[in-house]
C-alpha atoms as a PDB file:
ATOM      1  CA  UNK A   1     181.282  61.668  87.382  1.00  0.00           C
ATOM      2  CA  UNK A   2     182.369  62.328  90.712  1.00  0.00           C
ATOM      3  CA  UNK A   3     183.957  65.450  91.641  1.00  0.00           C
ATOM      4  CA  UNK A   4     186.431  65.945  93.291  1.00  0.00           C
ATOM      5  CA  UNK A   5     187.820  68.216  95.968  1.00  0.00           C
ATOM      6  CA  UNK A   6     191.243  69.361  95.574  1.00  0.00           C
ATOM      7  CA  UNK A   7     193.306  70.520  98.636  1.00  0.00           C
ATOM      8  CA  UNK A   8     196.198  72.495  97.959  1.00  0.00           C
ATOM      9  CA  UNK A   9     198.391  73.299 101.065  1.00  0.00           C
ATOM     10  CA  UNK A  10     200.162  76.323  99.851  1.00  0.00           C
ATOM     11  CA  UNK A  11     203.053  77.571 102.241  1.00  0.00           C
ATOM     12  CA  UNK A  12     203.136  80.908 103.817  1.00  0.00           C
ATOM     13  CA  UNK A  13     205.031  83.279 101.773  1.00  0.00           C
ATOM     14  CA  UNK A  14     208.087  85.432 103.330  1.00  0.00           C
ATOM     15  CA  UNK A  15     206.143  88.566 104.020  1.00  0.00           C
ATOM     16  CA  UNK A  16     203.785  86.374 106.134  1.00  0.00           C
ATOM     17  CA  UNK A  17     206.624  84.868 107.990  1.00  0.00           C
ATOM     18  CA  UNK A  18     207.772  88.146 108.675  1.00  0.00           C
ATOM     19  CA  UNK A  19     204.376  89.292 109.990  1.00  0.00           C
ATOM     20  CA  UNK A  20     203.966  85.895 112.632  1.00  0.00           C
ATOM     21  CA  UNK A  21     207.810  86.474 113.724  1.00  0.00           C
ATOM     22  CA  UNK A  22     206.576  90.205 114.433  1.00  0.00           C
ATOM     23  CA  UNK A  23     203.620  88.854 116.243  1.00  0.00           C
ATOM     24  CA  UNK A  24     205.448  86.584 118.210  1.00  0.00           C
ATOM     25  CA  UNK A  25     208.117  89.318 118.818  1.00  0.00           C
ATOM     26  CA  UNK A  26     205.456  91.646 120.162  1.00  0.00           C
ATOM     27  CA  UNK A  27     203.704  88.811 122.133  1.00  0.00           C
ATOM     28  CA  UNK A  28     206.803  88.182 123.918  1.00  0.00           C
ATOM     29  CA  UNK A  29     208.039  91.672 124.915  1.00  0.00           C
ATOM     30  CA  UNK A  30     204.535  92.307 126.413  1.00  0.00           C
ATOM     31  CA  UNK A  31     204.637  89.090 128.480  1.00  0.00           C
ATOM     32  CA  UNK A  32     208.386  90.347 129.421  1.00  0.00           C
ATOM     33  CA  UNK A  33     207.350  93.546 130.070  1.00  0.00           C
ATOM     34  CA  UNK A  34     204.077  92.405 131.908  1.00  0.00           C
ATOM     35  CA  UNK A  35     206.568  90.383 134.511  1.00  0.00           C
ATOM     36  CA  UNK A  36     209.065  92.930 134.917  1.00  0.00           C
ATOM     37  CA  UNK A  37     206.035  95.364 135.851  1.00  0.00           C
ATOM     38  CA  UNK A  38     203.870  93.320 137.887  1.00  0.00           C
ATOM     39  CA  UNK A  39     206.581  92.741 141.064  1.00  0.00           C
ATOM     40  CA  UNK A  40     206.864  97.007 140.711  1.00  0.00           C
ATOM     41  CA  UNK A  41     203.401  97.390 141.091  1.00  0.00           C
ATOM     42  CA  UNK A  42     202.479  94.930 143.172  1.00  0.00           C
ATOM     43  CA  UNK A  43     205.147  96.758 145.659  1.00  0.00           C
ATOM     44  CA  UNK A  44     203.478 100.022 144.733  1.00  0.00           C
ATOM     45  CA  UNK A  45     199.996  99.105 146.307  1.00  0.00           C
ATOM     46  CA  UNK A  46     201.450  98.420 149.536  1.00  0.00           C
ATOM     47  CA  UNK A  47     200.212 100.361 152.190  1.00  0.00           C
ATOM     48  CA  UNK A  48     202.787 102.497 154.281  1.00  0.00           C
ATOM     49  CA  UNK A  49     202.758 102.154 158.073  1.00  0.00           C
ATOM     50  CA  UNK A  50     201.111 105.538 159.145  1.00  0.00           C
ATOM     51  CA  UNK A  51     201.870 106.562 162.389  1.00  0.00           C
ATOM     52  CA  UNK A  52     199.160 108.876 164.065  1.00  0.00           C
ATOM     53  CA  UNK A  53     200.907 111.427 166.376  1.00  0.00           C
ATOM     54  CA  UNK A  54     199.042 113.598 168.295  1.00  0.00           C
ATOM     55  CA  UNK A  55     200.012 117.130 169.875  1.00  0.00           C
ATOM     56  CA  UNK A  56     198.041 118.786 172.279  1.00  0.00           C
ATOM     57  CA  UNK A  57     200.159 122.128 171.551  1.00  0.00           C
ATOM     58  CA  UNK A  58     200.454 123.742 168.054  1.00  0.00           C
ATOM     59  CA  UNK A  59     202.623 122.751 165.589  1.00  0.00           C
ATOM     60  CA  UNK A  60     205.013 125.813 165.820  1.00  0.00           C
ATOM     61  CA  UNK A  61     205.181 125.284 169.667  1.00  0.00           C
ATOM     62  CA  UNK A  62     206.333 121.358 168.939  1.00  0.00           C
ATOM     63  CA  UNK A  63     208.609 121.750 166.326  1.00  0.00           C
ATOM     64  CA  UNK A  64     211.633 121.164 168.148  1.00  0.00           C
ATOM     65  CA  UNK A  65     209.818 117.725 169.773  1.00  0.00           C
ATOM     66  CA  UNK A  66     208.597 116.986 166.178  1.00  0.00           C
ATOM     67  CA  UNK A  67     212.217 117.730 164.648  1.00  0.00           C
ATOM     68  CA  UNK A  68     213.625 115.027 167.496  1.00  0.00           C
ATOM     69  CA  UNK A  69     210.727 112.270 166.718  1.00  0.00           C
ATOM     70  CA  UNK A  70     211.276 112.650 162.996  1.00  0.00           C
ATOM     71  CA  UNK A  71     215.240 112.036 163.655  1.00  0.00           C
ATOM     72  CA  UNK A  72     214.600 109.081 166.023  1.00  0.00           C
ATOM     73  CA  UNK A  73     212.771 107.668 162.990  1.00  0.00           C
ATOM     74  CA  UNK A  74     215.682 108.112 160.735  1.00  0.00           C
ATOM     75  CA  UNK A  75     218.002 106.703 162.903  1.00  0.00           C
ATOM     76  CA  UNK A  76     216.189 103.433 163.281  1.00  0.00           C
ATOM     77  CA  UNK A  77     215.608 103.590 159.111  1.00  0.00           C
ATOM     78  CA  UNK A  78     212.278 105.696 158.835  1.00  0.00           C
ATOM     79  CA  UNK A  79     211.776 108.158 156.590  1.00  0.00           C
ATOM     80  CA  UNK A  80     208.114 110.051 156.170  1.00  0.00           C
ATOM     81  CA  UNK A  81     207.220 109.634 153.338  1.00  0.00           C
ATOM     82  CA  UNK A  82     209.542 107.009 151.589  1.00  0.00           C
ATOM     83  CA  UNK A  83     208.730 104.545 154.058  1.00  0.00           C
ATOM     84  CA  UNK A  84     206.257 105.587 156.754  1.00  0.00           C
ATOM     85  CA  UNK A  85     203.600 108.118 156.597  1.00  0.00           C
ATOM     86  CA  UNK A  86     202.889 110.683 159.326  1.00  0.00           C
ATOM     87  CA  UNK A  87     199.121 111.475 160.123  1.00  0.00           C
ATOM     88  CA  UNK A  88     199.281 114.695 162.225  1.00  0.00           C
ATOM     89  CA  UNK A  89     196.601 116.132 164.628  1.00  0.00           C
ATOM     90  CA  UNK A  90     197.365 119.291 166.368  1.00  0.00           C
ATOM     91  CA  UNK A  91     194.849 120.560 169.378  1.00  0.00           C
ATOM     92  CA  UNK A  92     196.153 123.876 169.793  1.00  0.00           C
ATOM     93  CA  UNK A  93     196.631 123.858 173.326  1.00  0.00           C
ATOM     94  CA  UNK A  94     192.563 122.955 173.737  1.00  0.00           C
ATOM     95  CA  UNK A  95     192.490 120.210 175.909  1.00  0.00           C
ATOM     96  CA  UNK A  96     189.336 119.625 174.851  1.00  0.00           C
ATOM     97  CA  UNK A  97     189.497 118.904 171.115  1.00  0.00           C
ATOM     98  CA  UNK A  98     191.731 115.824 172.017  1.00  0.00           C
ATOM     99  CA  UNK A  99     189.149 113.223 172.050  1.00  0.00           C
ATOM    100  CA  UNK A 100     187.881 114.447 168.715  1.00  0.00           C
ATOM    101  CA  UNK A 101     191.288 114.117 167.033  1.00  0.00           C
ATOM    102  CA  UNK A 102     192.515 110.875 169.010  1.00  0.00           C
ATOM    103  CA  UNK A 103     189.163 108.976 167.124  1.00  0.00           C
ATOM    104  CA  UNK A 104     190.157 111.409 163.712  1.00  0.00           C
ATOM    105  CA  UNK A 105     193.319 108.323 164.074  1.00  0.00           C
ATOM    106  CA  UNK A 106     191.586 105.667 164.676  1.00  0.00           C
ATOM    107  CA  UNK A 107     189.147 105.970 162.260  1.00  0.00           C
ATOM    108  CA  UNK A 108     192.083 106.927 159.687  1.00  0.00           C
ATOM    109  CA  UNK A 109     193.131 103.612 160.796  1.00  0.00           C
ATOM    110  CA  UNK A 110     196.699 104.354 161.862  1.00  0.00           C
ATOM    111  CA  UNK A 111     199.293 101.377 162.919  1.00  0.00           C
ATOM    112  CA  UNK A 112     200.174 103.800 166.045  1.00  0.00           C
ATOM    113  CA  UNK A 113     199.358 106.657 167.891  1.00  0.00           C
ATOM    114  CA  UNK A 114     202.525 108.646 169.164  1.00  0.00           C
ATOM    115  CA  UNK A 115     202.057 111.301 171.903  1.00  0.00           C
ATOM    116  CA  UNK A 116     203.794 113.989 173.456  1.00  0.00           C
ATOM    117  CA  UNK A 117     201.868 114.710 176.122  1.00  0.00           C
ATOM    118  CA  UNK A 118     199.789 113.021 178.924  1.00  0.00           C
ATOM    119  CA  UNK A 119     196.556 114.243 177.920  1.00  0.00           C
ATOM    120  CA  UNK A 120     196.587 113.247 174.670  1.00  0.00           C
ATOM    121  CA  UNK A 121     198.147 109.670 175.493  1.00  0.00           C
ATOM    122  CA  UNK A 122     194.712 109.249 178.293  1.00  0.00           C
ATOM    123  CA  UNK A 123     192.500 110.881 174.854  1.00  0.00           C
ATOM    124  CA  UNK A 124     194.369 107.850 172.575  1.00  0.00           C
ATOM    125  CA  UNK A 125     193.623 105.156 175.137  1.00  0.00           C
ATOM    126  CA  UNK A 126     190.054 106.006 175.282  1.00  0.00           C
ATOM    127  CA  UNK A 127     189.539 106.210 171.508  1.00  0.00           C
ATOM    128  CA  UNK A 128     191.320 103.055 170.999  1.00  0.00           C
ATOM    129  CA  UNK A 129     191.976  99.302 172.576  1.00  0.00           C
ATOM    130  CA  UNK A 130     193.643  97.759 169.384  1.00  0.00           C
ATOM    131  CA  UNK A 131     195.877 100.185 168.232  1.00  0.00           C
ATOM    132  CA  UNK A 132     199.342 100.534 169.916  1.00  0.00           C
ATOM    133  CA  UNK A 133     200.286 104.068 172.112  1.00  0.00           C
ATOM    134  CA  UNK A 134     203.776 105.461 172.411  1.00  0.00           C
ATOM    135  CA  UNK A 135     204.076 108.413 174.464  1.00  0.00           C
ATOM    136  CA  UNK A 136     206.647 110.392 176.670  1.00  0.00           C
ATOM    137  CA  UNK A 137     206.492 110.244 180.540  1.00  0.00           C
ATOM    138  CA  UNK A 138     203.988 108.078 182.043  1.00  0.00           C
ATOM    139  CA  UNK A 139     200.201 108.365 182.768  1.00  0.00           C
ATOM    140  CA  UNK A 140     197.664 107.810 185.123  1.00  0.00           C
ATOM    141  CA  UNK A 141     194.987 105.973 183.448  1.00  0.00           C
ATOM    142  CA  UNK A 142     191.809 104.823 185.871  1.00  0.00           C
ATOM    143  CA  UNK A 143     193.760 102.201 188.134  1.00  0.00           C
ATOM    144  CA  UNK A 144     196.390 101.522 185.707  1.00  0.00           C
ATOM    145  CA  UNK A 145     199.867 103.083 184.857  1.00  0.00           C
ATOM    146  CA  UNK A 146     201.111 102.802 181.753  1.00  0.00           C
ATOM    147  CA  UNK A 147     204.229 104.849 180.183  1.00  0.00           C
ATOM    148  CA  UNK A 148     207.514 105.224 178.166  1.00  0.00           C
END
């Protein structure tokens, strides 16, 4: 006698369609959800220009230069911190400590160095070739002039 295997296809029963539409429900809401979030945070990792700007004064004796640089940068649709960043280096009226902070920029790997003053635009120059100098007035650099 040969036996014989019997296949019965039995169909899924309500509470198991119920379960699969769930599944499919949940699948679907994360893959939505994954593609509404991925644009977001793909936006979010985007670096912020930083601008470097270095003061050979303090802080307190440049806030009414600061106070005009940070409206100049609203104007043309800057704001620190929504859309730019603002590394500041002060030297404290000591000439000296310029160099130091001009490659503190550079190595923080600023998109500009701004200046207010002569000797720090000279300190900026030497610290970097790549990255671009704005300043006010003009300088004396070597055999070169350069200025604003």
């Amino acid at each position: 006698m040969v036996a014989a295997l019997r296949y019965t296809a039995s169909l899924p029963n309500a509470g198991d369609l119920a379960e699969l539409d769930q599944l499919k429900r949940r699948g679907f809401i994360t893959l939505l959800v994954g593609a509404v979030a991925w644009p977001i945070a793909a936006r979010a990792q985007q670096r912020l220009p930083v601008i470097g700007y270095l003061g050979a004064r303090s802080r307190d004796l440049d806030l009414p230069f600061i106070a005009a640089f940070i409206r100049g940068l609203n104007e043309t649709g800057y704001t620190e911190g929504r859309n730019v960043t603002i590394e500041y280096r002060w030297a404290d009226s000591h000439a000296d400590r310029l160099p130091t902070l001009a490659t503190e920029l550079v190595q923080r790997r600023v998109d500009l160095i701004f200046s207010s003053s002569s000797g720090s635009a000279v300190a900026a120059k030497a610290a970097t070739k790549i990255i671009p100098i704005v300043f006010t007035g003009g300088v004396r650099s070597g055999t070169s002039w350069f200025g604003c």
